[in-house]
PDB file of N, CA and C in Angstrom:
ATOM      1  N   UNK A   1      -0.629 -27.047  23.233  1.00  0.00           N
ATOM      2  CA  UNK A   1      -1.331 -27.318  21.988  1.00  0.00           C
ATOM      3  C   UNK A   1      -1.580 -25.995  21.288  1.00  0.00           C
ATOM      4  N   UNK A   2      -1.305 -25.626  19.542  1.00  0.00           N
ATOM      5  CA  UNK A   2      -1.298 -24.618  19.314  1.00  0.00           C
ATOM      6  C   UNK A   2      -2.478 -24.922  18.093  1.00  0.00           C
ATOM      7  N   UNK A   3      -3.170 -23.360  17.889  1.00  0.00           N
ATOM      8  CA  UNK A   3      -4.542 -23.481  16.807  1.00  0.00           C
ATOM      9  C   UNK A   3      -3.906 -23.334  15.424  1.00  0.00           C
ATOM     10  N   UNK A   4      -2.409 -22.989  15.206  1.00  0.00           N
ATOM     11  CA  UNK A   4      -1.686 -23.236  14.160  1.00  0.00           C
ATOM     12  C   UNK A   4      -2.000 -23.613  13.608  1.00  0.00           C
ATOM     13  N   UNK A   5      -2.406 -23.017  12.245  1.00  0.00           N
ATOM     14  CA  UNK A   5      -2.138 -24.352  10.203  1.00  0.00           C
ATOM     15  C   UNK A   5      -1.224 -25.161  10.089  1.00  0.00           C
ATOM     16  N   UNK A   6      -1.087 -26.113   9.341  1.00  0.00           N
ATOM     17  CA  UNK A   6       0.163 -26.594   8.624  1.00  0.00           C
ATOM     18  C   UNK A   6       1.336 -25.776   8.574  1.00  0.00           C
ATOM     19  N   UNK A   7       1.351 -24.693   8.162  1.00  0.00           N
ATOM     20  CA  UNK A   7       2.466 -23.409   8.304  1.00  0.00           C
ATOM     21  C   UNK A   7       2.521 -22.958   9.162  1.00  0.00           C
ATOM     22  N   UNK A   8       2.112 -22.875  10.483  1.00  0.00           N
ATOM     23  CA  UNK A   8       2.641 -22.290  11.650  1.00  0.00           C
ATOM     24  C   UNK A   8       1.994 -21.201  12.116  1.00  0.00           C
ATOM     25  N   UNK A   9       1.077 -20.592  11.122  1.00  0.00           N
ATOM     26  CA  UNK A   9       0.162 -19.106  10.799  1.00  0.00           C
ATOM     27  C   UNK A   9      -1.133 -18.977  11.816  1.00  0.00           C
ATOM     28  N   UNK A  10      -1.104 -18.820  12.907  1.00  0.00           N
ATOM     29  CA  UNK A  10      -3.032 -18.903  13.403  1.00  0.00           C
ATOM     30  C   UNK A  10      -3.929 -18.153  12.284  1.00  0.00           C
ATOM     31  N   UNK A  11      -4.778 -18.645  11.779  1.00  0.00           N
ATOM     32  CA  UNK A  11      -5.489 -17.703  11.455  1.00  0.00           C
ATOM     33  C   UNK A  11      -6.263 -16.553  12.063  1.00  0.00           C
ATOM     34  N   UNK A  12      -6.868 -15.641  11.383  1.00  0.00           N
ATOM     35  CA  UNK A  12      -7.011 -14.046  12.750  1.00  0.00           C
ATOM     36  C   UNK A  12      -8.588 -14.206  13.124  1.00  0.00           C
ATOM     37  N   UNK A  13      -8.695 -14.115  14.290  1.00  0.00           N
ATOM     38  CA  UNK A  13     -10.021 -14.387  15.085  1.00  0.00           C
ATOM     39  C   UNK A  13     -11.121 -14.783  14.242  1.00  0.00           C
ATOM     40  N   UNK A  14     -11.711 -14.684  13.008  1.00  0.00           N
ATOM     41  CA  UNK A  14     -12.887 -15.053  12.538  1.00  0.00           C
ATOM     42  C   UNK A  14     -12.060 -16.615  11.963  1.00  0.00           C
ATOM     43  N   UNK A  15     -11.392 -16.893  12.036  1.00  0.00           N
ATOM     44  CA  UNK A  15     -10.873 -18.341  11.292  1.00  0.00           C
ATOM     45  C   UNK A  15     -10.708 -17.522  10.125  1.00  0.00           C
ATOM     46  N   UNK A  16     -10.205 -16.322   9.506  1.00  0.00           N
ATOM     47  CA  UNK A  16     -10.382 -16.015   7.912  1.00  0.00           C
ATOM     48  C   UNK A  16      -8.851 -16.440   7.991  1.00  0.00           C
ATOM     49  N   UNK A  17      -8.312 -16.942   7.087  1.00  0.00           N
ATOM     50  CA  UNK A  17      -6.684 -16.598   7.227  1.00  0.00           C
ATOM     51  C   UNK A  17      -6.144 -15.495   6.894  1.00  0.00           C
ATOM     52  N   UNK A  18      -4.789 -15.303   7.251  1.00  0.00           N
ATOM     53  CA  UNK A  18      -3.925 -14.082   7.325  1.00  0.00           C
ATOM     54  C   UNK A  18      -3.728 -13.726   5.913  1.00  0.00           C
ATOM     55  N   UNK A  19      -4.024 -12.027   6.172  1.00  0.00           N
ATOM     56  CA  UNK A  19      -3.812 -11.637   4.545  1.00  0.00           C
ATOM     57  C   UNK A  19      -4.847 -11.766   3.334  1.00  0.00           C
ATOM     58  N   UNK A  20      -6.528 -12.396   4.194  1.00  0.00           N
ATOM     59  CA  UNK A  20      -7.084 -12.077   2.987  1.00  0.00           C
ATOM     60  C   UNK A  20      -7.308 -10.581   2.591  1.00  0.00           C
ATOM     61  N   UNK A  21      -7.519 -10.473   1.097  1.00  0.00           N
ATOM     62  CA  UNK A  21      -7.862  -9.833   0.579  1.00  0.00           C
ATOM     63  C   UNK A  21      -8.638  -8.906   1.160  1.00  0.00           C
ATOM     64  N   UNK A  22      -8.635  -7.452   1.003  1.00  0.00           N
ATOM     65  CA  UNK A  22      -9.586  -6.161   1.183  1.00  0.00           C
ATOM     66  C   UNK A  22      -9.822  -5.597   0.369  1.00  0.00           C
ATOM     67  N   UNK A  23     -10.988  -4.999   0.311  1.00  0.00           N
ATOM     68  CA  UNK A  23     -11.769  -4.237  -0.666  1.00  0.00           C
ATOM     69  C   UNK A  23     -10.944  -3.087  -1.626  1.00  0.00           C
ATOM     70  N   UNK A  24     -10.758  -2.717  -2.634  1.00  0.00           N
ATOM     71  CA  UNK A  24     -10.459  -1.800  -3.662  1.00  0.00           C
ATOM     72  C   UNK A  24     -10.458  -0.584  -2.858  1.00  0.00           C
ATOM     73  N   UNK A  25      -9.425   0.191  -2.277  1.00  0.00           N
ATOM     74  CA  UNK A  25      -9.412   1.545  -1.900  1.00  0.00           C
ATOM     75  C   UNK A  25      -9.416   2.582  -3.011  1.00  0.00           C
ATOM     76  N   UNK A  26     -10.364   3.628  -2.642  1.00  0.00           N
ATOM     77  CA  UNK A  26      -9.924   4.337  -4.156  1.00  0.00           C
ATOM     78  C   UNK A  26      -8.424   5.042  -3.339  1.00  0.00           C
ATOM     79  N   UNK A  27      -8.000   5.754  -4.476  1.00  0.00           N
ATOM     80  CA  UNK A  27      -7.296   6.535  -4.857  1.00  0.00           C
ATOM     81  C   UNK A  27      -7.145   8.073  -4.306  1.00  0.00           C
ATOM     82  N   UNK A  28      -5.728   7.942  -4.145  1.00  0.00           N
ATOM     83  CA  UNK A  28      -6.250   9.246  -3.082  1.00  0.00           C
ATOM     84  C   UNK A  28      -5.073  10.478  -3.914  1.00  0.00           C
ATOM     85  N   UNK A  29      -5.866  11.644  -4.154  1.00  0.00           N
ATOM     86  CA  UNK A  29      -4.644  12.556  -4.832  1.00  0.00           C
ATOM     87  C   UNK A  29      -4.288  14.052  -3.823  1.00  0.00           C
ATOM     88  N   UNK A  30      -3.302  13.814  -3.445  1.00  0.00           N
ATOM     89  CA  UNK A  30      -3.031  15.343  -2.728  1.00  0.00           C
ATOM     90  C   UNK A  30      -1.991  16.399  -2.843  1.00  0.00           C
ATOM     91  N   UNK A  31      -2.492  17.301  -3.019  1.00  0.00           N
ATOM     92  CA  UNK A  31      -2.217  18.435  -3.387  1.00  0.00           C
ATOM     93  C   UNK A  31      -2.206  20.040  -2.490  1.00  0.00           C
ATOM     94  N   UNK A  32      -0.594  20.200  -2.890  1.00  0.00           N
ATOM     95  CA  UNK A  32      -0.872  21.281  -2.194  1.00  0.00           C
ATOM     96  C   UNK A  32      -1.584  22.869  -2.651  1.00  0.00           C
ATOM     97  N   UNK A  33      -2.318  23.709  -2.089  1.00  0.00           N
ATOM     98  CA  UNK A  33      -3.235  24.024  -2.860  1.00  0.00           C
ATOM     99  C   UNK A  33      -2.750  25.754  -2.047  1.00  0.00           C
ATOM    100  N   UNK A  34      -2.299  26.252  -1.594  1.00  0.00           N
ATOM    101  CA  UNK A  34      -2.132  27.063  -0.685  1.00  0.00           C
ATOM    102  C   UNK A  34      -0.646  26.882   0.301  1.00  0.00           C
ATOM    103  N   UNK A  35      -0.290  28.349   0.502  1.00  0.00           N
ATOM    104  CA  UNK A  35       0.822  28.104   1.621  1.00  0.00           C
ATOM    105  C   UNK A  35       0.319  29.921   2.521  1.00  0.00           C
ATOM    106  N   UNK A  36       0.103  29.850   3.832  1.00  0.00           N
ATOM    107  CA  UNK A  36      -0.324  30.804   4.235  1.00  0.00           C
ATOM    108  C   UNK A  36       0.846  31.638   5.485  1.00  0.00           C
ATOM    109  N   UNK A  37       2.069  30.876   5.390  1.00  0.00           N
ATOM    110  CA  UNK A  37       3.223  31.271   6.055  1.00  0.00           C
ATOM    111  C   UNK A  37       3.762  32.038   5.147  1.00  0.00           C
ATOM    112  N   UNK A  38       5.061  32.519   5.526  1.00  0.00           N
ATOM    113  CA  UNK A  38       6.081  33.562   5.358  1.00  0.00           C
ATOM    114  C   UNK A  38       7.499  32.915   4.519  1.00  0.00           C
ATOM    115  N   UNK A  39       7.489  31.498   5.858  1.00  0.00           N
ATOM    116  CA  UNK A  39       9.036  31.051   4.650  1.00  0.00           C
ATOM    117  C   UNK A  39       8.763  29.529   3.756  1.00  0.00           C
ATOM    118  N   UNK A  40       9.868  29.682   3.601  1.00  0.00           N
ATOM    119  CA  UNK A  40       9.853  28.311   1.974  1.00  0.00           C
ATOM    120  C   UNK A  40       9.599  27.276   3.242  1.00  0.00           C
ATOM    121  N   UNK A  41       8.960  26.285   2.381  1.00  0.00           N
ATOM    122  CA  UNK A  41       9.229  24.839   2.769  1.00  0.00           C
ATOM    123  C   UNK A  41      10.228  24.392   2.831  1.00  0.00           C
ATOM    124  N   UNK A  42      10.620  23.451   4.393  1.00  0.00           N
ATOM    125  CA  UNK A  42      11.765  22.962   4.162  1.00  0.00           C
ATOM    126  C   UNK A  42      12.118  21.409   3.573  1.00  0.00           C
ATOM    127  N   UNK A  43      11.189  21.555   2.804  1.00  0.00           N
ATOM    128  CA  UNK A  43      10.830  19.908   1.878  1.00  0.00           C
ATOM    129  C   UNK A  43      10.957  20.099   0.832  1.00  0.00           C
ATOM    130  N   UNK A  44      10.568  21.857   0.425  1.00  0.00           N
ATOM    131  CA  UNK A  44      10.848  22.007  -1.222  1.00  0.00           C
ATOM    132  C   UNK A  44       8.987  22.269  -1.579  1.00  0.00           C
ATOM    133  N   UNK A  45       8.016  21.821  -0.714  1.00  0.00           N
ATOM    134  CA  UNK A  45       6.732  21.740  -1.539  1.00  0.00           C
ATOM    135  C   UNK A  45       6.600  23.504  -1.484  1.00  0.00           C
ATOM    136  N   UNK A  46       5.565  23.388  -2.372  1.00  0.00           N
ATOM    137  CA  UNK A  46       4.748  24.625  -2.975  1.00  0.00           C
ATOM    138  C   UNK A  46       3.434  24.409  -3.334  1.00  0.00           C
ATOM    139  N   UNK A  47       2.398  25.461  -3.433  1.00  0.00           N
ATOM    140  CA  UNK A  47       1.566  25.426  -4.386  1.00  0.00           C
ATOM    141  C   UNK A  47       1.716  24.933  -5.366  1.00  0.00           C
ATOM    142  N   UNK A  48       0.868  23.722  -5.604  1.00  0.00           N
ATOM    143  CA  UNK A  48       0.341  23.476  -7.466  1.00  0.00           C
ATOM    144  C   UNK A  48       1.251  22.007  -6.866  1.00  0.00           C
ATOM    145  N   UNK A  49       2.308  21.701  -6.152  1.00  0.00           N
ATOM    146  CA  UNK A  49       2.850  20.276  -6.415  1.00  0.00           C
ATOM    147  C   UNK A  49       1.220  19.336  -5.844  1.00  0.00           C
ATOM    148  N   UNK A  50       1.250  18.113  -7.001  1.00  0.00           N
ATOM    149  CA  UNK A  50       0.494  17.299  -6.708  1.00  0.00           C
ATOM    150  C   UNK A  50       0.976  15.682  -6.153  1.00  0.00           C
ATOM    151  N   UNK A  51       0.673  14.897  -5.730  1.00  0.00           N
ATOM    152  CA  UNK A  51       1.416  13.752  -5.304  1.00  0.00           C
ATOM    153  C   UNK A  51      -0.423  12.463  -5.348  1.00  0.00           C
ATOM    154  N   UNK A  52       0.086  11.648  -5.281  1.00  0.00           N
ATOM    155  CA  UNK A  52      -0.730  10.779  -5.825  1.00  0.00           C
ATOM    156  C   UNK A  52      -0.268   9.777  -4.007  1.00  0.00           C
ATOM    157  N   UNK A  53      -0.988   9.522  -3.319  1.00  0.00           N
ATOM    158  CA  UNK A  53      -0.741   9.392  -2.336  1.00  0.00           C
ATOM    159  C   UNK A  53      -0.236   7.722  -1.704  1.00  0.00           C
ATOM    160  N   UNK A  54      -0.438   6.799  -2.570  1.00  0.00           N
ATOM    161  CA  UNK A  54       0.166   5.591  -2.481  1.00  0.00           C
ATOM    162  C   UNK A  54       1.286   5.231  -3.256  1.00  0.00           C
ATOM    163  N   UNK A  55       1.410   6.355  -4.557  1.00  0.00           N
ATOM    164  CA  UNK A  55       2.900   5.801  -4.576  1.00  0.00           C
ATOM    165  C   UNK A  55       3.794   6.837  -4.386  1.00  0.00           C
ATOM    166  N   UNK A  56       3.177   8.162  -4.507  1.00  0.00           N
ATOM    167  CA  UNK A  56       4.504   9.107  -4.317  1.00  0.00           C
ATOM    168  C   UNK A  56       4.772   9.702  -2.696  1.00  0.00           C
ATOM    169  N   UNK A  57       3.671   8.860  -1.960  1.00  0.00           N
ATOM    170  CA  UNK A  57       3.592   9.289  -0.430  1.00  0.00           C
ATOM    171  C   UNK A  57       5.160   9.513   0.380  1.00  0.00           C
ATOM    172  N   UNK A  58       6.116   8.526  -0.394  1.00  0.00           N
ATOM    173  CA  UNK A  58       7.792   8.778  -0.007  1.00  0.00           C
ATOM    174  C   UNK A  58       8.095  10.525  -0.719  1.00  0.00           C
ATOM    175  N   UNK A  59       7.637  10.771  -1.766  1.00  0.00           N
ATOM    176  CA  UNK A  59       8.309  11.994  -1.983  1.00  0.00           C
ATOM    177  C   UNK A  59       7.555  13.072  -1.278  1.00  0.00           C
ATOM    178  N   UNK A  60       6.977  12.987  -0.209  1.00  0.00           N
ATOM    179  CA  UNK A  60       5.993  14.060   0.562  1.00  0.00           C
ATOM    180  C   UNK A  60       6.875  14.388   2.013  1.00  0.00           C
ATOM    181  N   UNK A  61       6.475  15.364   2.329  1.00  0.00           N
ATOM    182  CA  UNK A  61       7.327  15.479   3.788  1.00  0.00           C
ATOM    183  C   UNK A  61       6.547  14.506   4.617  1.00  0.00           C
ATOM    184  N   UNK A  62       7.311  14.383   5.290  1.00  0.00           N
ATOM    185  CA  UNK A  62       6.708  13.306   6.148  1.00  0.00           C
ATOM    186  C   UNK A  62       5.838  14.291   7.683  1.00  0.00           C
ATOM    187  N   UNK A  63       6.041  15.244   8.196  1.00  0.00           N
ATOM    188  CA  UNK A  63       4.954  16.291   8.860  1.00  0.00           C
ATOM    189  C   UNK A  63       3.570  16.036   8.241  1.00  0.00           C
ATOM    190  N   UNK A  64       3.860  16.488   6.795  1.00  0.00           N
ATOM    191  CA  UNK A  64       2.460  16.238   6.392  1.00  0.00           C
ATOM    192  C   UNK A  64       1.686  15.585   6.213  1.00  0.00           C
ATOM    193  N   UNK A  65       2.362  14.392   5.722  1.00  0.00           N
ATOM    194  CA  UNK A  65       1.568  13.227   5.542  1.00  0.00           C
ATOM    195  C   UNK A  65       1.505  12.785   6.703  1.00  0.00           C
ATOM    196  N   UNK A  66       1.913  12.563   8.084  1.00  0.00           N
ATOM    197  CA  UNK A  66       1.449  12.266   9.573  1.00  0.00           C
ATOM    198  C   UNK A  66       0.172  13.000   9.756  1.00  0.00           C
ATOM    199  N   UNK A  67       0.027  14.055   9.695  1.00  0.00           N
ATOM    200  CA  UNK A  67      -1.262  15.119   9.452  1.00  0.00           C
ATOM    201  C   UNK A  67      -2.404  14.702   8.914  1.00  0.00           C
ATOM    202  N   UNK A  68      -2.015  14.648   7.282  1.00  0.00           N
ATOM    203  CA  UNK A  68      -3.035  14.251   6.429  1.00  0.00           C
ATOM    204  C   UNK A  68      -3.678  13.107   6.277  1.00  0.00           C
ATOM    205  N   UNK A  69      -2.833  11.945   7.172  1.00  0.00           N
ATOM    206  CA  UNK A  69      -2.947  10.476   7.163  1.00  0.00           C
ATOM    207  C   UNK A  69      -4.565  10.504   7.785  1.00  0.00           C
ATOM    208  N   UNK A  70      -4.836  11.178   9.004  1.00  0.00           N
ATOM    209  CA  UNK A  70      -5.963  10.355   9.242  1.00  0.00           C
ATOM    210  C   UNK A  70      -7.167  10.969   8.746  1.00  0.00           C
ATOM    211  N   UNK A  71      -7.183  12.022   7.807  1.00  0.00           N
ATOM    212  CA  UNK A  71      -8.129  12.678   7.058  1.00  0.00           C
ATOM    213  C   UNK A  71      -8.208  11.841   5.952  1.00  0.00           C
ATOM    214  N   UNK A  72      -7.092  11.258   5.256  1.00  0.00           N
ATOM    215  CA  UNK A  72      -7.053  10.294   4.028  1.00  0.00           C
ATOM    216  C   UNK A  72      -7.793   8.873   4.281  1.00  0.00           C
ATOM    217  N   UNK A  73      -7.663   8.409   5.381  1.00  0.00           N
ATOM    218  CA  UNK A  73      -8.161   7.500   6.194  1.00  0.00           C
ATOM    219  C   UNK A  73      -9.530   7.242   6.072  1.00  0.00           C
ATOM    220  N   UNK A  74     -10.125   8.626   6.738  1.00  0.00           N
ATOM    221  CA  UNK A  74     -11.526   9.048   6.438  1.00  0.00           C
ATOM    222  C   UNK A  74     -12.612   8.705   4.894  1.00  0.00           C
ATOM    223  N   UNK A  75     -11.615   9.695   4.243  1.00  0.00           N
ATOM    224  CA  UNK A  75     -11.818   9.829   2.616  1.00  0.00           C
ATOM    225  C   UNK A  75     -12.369   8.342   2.247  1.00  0.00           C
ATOM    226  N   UNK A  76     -10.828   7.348   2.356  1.00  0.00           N
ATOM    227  CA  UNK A  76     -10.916   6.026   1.536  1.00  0.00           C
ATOM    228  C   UNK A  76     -11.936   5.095   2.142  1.00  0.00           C
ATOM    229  N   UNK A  77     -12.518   5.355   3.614  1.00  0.00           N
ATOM    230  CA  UNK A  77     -13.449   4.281   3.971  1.00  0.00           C
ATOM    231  C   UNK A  77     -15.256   4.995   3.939  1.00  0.00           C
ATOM    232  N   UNK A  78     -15.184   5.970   3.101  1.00  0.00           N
ATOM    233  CA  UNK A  78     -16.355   6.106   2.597  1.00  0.00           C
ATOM    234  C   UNK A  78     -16.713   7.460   3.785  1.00  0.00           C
ATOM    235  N   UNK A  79     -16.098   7.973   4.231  1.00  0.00           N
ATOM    236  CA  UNK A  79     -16.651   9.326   5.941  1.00  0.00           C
ATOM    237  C   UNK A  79     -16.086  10.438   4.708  1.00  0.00           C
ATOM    238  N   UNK A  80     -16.621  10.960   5.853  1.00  0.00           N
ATOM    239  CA  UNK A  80     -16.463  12.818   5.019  1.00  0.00           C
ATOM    240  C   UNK A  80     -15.852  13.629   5.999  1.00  0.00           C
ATOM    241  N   UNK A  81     -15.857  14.449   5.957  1.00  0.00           N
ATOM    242  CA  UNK A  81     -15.069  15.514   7.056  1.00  0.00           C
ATOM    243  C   UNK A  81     -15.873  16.675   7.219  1.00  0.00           C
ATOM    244  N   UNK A  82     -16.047  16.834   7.858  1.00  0.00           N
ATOM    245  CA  UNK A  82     -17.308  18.291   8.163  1.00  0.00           C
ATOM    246  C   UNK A  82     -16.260  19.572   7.850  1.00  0.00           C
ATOM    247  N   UNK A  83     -17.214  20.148   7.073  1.00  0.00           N
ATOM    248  CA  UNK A  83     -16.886  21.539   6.429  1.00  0.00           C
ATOM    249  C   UNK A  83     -15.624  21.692   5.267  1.00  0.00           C
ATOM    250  N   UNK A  84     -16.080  20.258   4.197  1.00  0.00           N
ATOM    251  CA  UNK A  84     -15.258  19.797   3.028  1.00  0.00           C
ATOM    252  C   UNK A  84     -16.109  19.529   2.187  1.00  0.00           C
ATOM    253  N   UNK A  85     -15.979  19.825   1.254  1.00  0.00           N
ATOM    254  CA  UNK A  85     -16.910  18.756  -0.314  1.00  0.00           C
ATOM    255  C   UNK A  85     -17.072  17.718   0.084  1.00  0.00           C
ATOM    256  N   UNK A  86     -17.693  16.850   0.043  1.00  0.00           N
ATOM    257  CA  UNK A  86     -17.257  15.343  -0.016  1.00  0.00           C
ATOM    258  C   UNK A  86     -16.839  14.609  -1.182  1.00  0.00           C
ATOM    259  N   UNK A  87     -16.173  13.583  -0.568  1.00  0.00           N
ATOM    260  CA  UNK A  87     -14.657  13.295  -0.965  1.00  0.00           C
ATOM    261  C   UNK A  87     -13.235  13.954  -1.034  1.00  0.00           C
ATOM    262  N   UNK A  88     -13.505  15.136  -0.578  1.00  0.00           N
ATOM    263  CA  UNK A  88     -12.123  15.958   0.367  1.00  0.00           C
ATOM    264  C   UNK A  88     -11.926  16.564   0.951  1.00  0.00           C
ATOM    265  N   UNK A  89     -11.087  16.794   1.489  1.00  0.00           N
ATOM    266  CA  UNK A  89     -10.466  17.549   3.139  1.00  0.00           C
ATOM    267  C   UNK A  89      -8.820  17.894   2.951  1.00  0.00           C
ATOM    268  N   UNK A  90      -9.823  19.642   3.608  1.00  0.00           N
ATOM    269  CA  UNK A  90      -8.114  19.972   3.689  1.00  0.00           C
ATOM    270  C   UNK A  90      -7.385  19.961   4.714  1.00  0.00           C
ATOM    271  N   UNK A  91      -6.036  19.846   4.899  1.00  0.00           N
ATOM    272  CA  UNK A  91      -5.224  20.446   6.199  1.00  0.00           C
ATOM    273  C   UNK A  91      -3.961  21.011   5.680  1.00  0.00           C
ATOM    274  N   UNK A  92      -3.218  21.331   7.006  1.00  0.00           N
ATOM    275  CA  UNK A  92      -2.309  22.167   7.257  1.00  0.00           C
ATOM    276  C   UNK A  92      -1.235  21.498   7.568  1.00  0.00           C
ATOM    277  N   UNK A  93      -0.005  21.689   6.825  1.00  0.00           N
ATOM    278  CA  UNK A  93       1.259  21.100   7.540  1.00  0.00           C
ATOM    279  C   UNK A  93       2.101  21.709   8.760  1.00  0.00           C
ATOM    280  N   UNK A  94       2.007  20.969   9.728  1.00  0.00           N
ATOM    281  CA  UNK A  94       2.159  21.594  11.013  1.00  0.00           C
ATOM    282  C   UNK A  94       3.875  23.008  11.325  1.00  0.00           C
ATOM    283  N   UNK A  95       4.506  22.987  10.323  1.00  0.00           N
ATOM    284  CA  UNK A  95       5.424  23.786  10.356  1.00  0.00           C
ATOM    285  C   UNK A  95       4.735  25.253  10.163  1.00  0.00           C
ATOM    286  N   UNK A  96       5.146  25.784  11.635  1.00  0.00           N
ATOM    287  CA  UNK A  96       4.318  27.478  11.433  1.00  0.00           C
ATOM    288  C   UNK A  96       4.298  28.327  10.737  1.00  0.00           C
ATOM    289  N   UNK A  97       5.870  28.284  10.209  1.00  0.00           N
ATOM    290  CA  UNK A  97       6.361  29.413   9.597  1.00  0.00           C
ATOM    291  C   UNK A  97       6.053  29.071   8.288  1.00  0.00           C
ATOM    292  N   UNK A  98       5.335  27.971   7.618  1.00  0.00           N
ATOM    293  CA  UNK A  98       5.362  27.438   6.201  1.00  0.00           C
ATOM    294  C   UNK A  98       3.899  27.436   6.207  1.00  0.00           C
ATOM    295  N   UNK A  99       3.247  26.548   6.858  1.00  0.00           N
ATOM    296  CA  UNK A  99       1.985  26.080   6.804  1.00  0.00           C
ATOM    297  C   UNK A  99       1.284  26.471   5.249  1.00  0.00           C
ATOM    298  N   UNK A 100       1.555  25.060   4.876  1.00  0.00           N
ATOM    299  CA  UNK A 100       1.090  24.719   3.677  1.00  0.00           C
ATOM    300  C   UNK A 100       0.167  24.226   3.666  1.00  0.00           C
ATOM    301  N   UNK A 101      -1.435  24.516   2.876  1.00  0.00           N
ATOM    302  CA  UNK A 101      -2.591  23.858   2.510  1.00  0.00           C
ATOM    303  C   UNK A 101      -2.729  22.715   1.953  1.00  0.00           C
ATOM    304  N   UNK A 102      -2.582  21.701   2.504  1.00  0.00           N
ATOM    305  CA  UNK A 102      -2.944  20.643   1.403  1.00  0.00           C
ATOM    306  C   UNK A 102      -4.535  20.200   1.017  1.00  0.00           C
ATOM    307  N   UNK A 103      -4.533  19.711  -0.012  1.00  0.00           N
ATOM    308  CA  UNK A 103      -5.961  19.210  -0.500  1.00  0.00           C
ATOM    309  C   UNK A 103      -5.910  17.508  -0.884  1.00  0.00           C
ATOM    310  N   UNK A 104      -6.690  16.965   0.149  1.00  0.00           N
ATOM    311  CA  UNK A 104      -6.862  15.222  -0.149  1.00  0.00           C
ATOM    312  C   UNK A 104      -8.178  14.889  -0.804  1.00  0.00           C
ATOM    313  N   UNK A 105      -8.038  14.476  -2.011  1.00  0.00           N
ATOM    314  CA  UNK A 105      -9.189  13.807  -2.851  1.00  0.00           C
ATOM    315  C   UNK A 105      -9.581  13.148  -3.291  1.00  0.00           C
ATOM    316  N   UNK A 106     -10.481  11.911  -3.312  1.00  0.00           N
ATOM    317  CA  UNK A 106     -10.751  10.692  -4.015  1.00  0.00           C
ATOM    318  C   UNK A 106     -11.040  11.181  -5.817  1.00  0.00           C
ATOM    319  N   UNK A 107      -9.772   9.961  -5.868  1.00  0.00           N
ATOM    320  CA  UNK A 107      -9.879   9.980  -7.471  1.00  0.00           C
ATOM    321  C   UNK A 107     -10.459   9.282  -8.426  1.00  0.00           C
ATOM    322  N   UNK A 108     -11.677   9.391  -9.233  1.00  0.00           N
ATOM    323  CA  UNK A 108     -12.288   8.531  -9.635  1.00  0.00           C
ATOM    324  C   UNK A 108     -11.783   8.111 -10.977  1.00  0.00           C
ATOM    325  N   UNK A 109     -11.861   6.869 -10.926  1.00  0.00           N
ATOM    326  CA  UNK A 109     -11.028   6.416 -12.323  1.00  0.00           C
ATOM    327  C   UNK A 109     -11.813   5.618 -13.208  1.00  0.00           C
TER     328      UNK A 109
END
């Protein structure tokens, strides 16, 4: 015997069904703000490129954004990061010889 809907779907432990709706995330803008290595990026970033993090998150290296993901994480569910402004946090893209600053910030619109 299955707890299945009409469609085949269980709904997820509270009985809510699958896929409701979640709250308005803000906006997350990141930027690289600093590079404190020796050689180029091998992605192409630099100082001053900005990226808007839900839709241009494909044109970002992907190092970084693995990095920056769970600081952004932070940001959008309302936490702060100790020894940041609040509403942003910086890090470092893990390539040594590049290590680029990025800056993650809630964008108010």
């Amino acid at each position: 015997m299955s707890n299945a809907g009409e469609d085949g779907v269980k709904p997820a432990g509270g009985g809510k069904p699958l896929g409701a709706p979640r709250g308005k995330r803000p906006r997350i803008r990141v930027s690289c703000v600093d590079q404190l290595g020796t050689c180029r990026c091998h992605h192409g970033h630099k100082p001053g490129d900005v990226f808007d993090f839900d839709r241009d998150r494909g044109k970002m290296c992907a190092m970084a954004c693995h990095v920056g993901f769970p600081y952004i994480d932070i940001l959008r569910y309302g936490g702060s990061v100790p020894g940041n402004e609040p509403g942003t946090a910086k890090f470092c893209c893990p390539e040594v010889d590049t290590l680029n600053v990025w800056l993650a910030e809630i964008v108010d619109e």
